[in-house]
PDB file of N, CA and C in Angstrom:
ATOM      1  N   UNK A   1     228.605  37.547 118.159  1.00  0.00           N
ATOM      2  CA  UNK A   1     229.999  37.846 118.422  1.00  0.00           C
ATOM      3  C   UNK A   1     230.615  36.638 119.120  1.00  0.00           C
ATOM      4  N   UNK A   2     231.625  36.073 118.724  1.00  0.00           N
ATOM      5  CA  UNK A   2     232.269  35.077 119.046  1.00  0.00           C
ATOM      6  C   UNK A   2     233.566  35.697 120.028  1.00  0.00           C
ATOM      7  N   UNK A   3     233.972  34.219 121.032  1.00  0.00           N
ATOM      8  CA  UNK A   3     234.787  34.828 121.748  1.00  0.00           C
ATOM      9  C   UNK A   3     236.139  35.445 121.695  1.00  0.00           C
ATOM     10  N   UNK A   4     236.395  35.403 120.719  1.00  0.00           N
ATOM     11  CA  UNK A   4     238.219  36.177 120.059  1.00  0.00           C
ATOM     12  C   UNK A   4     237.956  37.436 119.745  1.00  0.00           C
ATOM     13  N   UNK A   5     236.349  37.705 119.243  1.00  0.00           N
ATOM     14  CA  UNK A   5     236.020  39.061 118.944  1.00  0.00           C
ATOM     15  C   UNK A   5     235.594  39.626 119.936  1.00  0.00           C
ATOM     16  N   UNK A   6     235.354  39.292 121.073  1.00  0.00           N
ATOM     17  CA  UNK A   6     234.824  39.378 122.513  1.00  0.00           C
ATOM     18  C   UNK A   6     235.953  40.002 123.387  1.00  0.00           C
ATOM     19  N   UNK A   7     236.981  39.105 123.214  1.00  0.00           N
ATOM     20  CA  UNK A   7     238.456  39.228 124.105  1.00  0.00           C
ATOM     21  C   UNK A   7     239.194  40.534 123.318  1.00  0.00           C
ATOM     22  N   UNK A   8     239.133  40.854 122.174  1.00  0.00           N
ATOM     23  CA  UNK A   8     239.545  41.967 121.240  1.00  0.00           C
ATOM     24  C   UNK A   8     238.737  43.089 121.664  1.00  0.00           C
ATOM     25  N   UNK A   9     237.805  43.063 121.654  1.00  0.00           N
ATOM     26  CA  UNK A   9     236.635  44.015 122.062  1.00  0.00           C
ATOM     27  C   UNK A   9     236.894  44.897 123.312  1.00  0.00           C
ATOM     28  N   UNK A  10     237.421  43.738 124.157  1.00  0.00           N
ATOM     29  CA  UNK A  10     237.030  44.126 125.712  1.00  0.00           C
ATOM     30  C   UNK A  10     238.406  44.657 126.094  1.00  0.00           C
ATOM     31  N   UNK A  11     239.282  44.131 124.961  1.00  0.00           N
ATOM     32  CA  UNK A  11     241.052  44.804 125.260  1.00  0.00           C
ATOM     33  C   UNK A  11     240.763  45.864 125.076  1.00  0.00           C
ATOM     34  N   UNK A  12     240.505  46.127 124.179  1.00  0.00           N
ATOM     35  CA  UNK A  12     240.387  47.872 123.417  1.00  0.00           C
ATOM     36  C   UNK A  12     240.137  48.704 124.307  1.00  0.00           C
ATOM     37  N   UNK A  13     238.420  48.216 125.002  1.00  0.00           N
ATOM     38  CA  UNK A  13     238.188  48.816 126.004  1.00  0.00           C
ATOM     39  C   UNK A  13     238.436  49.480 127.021  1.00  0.00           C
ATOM     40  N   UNK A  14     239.383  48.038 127.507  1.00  0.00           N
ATOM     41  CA  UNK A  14     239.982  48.544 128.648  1.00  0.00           C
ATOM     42  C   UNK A  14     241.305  49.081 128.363  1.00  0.00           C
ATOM     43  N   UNK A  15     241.829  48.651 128.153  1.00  0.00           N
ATOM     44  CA  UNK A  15     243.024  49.661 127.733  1.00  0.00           C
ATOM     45  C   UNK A  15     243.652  50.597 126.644  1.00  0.00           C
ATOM     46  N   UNK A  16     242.658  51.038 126.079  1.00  0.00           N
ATOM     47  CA  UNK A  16     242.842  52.396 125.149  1.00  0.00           C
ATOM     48  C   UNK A  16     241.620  53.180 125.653  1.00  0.00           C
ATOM     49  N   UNK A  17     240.839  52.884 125.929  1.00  0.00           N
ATOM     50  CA  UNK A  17     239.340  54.119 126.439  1.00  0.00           C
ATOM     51  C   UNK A  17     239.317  54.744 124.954  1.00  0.00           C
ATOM     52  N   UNK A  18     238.929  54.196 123.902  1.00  0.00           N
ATOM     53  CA  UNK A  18     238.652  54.641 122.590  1.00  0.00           C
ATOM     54  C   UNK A  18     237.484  55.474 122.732  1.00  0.00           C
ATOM     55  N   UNK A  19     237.732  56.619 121.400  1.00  0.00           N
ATOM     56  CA  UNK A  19     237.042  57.636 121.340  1.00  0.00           C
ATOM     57  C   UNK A  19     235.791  57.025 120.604  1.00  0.00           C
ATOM     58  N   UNK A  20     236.258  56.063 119.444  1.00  0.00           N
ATOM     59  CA  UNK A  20     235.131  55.078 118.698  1.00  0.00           C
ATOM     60  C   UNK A  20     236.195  54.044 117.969  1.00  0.00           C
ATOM     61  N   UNK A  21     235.717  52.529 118.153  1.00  0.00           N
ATOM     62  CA  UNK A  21     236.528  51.942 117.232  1.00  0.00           C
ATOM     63  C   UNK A  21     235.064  51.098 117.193  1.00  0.00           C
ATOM     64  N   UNK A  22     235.558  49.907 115.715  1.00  0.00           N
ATOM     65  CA  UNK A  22     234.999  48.966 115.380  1.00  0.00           C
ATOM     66  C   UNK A  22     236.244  47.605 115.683  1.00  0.00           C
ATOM     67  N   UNK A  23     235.363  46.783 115.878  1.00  0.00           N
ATOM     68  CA  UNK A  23     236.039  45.330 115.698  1.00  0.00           C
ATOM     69  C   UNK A  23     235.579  44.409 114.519  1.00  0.00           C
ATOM     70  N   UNK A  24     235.531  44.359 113.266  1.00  0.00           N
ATOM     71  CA  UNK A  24     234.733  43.677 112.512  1.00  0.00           C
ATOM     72  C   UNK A  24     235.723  41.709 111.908  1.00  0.00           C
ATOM     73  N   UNK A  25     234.966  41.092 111.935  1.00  0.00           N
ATOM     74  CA  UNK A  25     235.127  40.190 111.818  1.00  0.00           C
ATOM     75  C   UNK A  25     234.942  39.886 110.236  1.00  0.00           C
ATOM     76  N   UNK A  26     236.263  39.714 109.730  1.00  0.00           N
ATOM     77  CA  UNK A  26     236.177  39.347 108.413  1.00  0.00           C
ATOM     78  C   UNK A  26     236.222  37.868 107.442  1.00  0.00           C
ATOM     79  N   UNK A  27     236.489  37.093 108.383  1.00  0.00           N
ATOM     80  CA  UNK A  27     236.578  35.649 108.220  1.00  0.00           C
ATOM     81  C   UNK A  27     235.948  34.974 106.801  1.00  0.00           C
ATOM     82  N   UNK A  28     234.635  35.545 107.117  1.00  0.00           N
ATOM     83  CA  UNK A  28     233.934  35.090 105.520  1.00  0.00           C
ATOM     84  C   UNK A  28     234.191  35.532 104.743  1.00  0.00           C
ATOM     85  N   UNK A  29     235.231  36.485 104.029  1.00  0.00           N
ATOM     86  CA  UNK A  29     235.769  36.901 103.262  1.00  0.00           C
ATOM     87  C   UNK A  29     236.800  36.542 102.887  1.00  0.00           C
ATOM     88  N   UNK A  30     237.386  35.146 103.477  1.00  0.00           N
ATOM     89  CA  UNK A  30     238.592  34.687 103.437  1.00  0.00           C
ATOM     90  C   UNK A  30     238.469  33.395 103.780  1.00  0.00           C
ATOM     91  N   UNK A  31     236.716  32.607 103.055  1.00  0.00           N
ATOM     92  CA  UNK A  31     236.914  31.416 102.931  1.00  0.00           C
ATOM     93  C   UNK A  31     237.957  30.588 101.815  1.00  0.00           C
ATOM     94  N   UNK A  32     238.088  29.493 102.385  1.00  0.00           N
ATOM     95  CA  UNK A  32     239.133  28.471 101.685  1.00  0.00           C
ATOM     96  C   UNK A  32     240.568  28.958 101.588  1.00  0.00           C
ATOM     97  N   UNK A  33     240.878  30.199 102.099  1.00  0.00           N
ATOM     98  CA  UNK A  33     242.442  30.631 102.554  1.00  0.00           C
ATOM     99  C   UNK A  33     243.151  30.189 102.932  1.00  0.00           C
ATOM    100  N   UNK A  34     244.254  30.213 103.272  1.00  0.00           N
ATOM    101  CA  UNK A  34     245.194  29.769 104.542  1.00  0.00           C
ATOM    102  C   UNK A  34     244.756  29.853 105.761  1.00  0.00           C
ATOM    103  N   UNK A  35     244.890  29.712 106.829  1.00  0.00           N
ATOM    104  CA  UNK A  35     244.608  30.119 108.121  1.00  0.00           C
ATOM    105  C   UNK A  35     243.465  30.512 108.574  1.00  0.00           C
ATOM    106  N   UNK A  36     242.263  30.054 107.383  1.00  0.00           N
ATOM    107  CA  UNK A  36     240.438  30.190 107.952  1.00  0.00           C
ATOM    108  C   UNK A  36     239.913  29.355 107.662  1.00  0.00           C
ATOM    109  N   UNK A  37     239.098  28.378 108.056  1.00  0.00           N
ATOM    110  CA  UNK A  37     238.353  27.619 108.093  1.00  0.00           C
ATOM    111  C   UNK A  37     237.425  27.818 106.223  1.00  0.00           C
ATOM    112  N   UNK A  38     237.633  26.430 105.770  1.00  0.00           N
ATOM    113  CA  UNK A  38     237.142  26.564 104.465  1.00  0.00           C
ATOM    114  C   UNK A  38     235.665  27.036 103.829  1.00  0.00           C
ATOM    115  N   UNK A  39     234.811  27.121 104.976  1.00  0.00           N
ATOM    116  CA  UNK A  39     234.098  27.549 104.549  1.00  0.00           C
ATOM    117  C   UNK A  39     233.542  29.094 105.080  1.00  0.00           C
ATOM    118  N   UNK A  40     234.771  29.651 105.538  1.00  0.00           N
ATOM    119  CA  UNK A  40     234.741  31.075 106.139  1.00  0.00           C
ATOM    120  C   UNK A  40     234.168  31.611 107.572  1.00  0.00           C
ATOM    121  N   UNK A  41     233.424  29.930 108.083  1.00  0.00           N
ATOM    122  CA  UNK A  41     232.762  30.415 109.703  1.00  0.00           C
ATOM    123  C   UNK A  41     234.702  30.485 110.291  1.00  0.00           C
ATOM    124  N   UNK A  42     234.034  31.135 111.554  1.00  0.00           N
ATOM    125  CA  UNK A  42     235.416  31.283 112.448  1.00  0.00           C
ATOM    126  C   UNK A  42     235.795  32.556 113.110  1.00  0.00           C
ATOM    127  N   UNK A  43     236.837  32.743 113.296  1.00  0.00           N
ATOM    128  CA  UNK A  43     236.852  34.081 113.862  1.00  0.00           C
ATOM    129  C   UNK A  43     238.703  33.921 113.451  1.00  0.00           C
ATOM    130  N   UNK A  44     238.987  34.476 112.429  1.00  0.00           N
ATOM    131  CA  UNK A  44     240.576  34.069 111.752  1.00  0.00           C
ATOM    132  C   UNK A  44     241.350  35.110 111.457  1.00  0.00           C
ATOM    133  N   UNK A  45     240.019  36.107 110.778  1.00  0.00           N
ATOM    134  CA  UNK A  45     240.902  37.702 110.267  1.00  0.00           C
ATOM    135  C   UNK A  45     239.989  38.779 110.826  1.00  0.00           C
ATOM    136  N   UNK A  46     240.351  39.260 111.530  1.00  0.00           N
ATOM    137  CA  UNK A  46     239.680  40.647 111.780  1.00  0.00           C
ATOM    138  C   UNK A  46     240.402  42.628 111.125  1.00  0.00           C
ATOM    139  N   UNK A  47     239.323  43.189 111.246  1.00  0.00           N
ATOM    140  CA  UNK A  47     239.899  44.120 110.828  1.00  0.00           C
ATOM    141  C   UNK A  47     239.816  45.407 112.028  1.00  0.00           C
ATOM    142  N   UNK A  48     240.300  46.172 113.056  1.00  0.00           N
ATOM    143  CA  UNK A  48     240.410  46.601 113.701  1.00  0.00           C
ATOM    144  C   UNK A  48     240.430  47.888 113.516  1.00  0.00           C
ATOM    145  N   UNK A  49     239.421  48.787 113.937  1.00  0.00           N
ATOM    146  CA  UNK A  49     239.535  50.512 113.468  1.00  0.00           C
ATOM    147  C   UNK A  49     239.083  51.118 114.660  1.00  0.00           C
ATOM    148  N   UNK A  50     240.527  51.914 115.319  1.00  0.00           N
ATOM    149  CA  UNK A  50     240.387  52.312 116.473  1.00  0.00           C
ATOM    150  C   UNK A  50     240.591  54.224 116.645  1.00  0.00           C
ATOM    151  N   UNK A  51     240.047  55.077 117.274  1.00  0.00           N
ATOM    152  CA  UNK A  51     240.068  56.317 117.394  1.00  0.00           C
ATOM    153  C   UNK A  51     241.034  56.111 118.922  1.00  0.00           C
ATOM    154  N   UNK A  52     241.863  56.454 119.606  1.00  0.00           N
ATOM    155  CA  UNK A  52     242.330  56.747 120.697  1.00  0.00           C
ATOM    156  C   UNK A  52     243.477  57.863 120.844  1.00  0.00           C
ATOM    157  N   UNK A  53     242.928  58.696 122.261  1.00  0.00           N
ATOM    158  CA  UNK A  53     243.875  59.643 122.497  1.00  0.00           C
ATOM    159  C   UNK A  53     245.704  59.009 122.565  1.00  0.00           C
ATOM    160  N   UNK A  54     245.823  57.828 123.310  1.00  0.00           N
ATOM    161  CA  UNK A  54     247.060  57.430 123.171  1.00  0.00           C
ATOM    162  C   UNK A  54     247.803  57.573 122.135  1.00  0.00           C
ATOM    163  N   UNK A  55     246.896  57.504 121.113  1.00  0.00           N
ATOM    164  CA  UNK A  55     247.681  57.197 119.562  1.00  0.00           C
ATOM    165  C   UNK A  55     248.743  58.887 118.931  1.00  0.00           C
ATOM    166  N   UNK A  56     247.867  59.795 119.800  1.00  0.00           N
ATOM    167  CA  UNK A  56     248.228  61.678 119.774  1.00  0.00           C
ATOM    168  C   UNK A  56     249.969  60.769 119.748  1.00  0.00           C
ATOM    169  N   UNK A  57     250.571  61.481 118.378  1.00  0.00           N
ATOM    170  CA  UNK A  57     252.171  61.874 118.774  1.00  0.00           C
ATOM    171  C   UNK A  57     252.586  60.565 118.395  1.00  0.00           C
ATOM    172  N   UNK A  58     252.193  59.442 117.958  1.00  0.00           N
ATOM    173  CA  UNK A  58     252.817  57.700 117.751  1.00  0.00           C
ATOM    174  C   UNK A  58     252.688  58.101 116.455  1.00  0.00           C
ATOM    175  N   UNK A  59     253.939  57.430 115.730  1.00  0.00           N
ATOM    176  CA  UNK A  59     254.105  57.084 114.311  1.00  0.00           C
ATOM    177  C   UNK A  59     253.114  55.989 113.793  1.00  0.00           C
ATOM    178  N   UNK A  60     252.469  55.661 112.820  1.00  0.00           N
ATOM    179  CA  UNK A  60     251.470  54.927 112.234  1.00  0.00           C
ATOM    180  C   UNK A  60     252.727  53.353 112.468  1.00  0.00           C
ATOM    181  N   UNK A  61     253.574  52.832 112.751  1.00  0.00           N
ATOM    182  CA  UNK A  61     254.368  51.651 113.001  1.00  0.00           C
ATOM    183  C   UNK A  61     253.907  51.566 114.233  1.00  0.00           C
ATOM    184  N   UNK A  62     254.769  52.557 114.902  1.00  0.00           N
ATOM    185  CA  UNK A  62     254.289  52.556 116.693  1.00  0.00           C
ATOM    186  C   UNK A  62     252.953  51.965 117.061  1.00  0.00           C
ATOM    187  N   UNK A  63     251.662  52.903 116.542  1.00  0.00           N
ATOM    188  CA  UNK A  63     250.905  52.717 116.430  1.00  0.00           C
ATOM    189  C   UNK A  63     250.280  51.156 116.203  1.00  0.00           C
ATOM    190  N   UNK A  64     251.184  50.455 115.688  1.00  0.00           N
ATOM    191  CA  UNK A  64     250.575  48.885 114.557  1.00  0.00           C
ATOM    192  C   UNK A  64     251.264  48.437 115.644  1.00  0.00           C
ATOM    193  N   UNK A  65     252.765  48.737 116.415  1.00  0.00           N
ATOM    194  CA  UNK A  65     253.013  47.901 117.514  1.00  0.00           C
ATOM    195  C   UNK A  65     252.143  47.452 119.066  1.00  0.00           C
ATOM    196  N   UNK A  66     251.932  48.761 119.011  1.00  0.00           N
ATOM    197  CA  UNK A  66     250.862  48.938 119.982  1.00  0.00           C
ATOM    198  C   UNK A  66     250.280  48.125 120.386  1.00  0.00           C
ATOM    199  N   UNK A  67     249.365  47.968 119.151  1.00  0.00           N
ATOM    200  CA  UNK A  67     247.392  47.021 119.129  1.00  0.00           C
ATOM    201  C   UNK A  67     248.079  45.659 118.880  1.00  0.00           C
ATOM    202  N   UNK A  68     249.080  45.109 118.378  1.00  0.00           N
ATOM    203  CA  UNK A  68     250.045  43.980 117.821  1.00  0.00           C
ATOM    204  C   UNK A  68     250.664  43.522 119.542  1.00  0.00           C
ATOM    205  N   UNK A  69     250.845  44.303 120.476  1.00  0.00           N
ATOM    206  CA  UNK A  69     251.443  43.861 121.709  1.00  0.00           C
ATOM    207  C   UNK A  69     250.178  43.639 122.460  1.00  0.00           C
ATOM    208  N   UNK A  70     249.139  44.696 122.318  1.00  0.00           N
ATOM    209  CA  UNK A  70     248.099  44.527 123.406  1.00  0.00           C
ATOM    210  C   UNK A  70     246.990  43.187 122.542  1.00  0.00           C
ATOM    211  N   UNK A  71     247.311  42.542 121.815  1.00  0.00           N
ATOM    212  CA  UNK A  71     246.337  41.498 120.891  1.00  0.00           C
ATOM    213  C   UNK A  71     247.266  40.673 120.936  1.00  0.00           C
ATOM    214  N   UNK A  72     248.411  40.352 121.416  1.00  0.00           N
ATOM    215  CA  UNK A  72     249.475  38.970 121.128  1.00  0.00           C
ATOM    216  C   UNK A  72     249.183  37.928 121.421  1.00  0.00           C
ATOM    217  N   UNK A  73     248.115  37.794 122.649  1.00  0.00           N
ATOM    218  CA  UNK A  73     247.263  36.141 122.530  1.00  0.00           C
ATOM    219  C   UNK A  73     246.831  35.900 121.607  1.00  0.00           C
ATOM    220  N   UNK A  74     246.114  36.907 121.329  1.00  0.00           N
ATOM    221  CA  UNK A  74     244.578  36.221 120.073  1.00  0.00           C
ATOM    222  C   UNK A  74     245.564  36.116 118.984  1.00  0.00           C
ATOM    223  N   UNK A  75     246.412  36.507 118.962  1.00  0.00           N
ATOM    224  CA  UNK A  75     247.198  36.493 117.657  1.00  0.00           C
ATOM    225  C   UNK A  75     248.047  35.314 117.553  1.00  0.00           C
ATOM    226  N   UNK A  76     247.736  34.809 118.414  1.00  0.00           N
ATOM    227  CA  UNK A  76     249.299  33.435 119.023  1.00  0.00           C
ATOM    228  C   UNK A  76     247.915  32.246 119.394  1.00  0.00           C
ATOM    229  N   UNK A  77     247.093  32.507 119.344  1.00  0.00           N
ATOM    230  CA  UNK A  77     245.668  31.173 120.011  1.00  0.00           C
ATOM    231  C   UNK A  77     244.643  31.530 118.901  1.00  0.00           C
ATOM    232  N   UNK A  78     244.882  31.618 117.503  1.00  0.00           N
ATOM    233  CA  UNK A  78     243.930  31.423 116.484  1.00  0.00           C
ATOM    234  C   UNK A  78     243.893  32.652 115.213  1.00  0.00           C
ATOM    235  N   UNK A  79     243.557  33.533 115.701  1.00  0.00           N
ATOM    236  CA  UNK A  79     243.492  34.874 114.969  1.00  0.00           C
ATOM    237  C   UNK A  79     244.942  34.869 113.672  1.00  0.00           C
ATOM    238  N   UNK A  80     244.600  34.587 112.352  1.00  0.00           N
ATOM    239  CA  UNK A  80     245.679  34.212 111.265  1.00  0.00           C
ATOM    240  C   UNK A  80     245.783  35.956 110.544  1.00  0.00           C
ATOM    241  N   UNK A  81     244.874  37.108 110.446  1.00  0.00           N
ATOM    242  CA  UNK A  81     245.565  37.748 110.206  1.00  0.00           C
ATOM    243  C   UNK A  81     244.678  39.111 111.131  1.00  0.00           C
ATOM    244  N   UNK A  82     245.001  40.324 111.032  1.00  0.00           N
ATOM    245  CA  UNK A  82     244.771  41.388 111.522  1.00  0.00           C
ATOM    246  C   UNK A  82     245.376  42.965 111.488  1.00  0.00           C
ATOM    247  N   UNK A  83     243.851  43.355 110.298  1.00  0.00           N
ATOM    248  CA  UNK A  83     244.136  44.514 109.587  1.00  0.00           C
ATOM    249  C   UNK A  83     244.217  45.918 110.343  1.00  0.00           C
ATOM    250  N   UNK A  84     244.936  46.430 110.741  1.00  0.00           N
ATOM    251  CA  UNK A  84     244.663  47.327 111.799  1.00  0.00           C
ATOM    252  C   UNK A  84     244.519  49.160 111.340  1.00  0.00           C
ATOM    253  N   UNK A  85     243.400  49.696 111.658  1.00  0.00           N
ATOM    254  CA  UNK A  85     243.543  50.748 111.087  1.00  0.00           C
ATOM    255  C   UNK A  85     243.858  52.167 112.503  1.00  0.00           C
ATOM    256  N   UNK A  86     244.314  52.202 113.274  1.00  0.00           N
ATOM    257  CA  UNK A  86     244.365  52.945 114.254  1.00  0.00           C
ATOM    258  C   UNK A  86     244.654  54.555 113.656  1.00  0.00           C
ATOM    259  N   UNK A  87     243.718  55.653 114.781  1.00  0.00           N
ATOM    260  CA  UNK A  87     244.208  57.178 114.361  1.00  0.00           C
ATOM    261  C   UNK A  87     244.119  57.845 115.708  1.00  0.00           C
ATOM    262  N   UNK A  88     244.423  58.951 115.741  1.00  0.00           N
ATOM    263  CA  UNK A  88     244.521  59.618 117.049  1.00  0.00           C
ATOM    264  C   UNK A  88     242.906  60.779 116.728  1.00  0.00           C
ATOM    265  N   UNK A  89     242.388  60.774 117.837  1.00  0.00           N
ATOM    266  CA  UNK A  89     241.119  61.681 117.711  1.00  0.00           C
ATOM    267  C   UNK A  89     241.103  63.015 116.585  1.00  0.00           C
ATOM    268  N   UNK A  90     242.439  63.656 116.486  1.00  0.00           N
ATOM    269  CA  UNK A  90     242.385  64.792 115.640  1.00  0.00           C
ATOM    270  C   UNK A  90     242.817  64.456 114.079  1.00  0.00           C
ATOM    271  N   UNK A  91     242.958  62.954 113.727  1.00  0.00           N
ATOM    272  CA  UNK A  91     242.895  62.729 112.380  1.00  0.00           C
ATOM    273  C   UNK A  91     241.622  62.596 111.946  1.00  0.00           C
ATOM    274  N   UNK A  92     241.406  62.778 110.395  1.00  0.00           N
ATOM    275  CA  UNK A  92     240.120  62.266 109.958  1.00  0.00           C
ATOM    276  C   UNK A  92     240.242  60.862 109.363  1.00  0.00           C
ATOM    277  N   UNK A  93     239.610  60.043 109.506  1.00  0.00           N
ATOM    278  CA  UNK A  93     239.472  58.965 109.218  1.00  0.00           C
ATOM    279  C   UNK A  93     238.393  58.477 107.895  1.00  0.00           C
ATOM    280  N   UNK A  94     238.346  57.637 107.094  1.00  0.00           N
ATOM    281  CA  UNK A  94     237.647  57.236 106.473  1.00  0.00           C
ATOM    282  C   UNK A  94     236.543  56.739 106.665  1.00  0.00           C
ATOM    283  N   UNK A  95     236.719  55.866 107.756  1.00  0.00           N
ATOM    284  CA  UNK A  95     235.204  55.126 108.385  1.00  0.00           C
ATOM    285  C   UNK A  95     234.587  56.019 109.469  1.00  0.00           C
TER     286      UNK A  95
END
């Protein structure tokens, strides 16, 4: 785990108290892209799948503003894109 996925990690943590999320690092899937390193090492696109009570009652936008305000460094100091899948504990989710 590299440190952008580290600093993402530890946001979540602390400030949503998630019921379960993942942080997955998708970078190698988006070698020779725009905004990732050509041969896909890096830490450039992540995909974000978060369970939190906060989310109870937020519109799925709200929601994308949310994780988009509480991630605005990593998003402004490297991080080129970020897929966000957020739900509130009483949705079912795919993953």
């Amino acid at each position: 785990m590299g440190p952008l996925e580290e600093r993402i990690t530890r946001k979540i943590q602390e400030q949503l108290s998630p019921t379960r999320f993942e942080v997955i690092n998708e970078s190698h899937l988006h070698a020779g892209h725009q905004g990732g390193a050509m041969d896909g090492t890096g830490e450039t696109h992540f995909r974000v799948r978060v369970i939190a009570a906060s989310f109870t009652g937020m519109s799925r936008v709200d929601r994308h503003r949310a994780l988009n305000e509480l991630l605005a460094d990593e998003l402004a100091g490297g991080v080129h894109a970020l897929a966000l899948e957020p739900a509130a504990p009483s949705e079912n989710v795919r993953w």
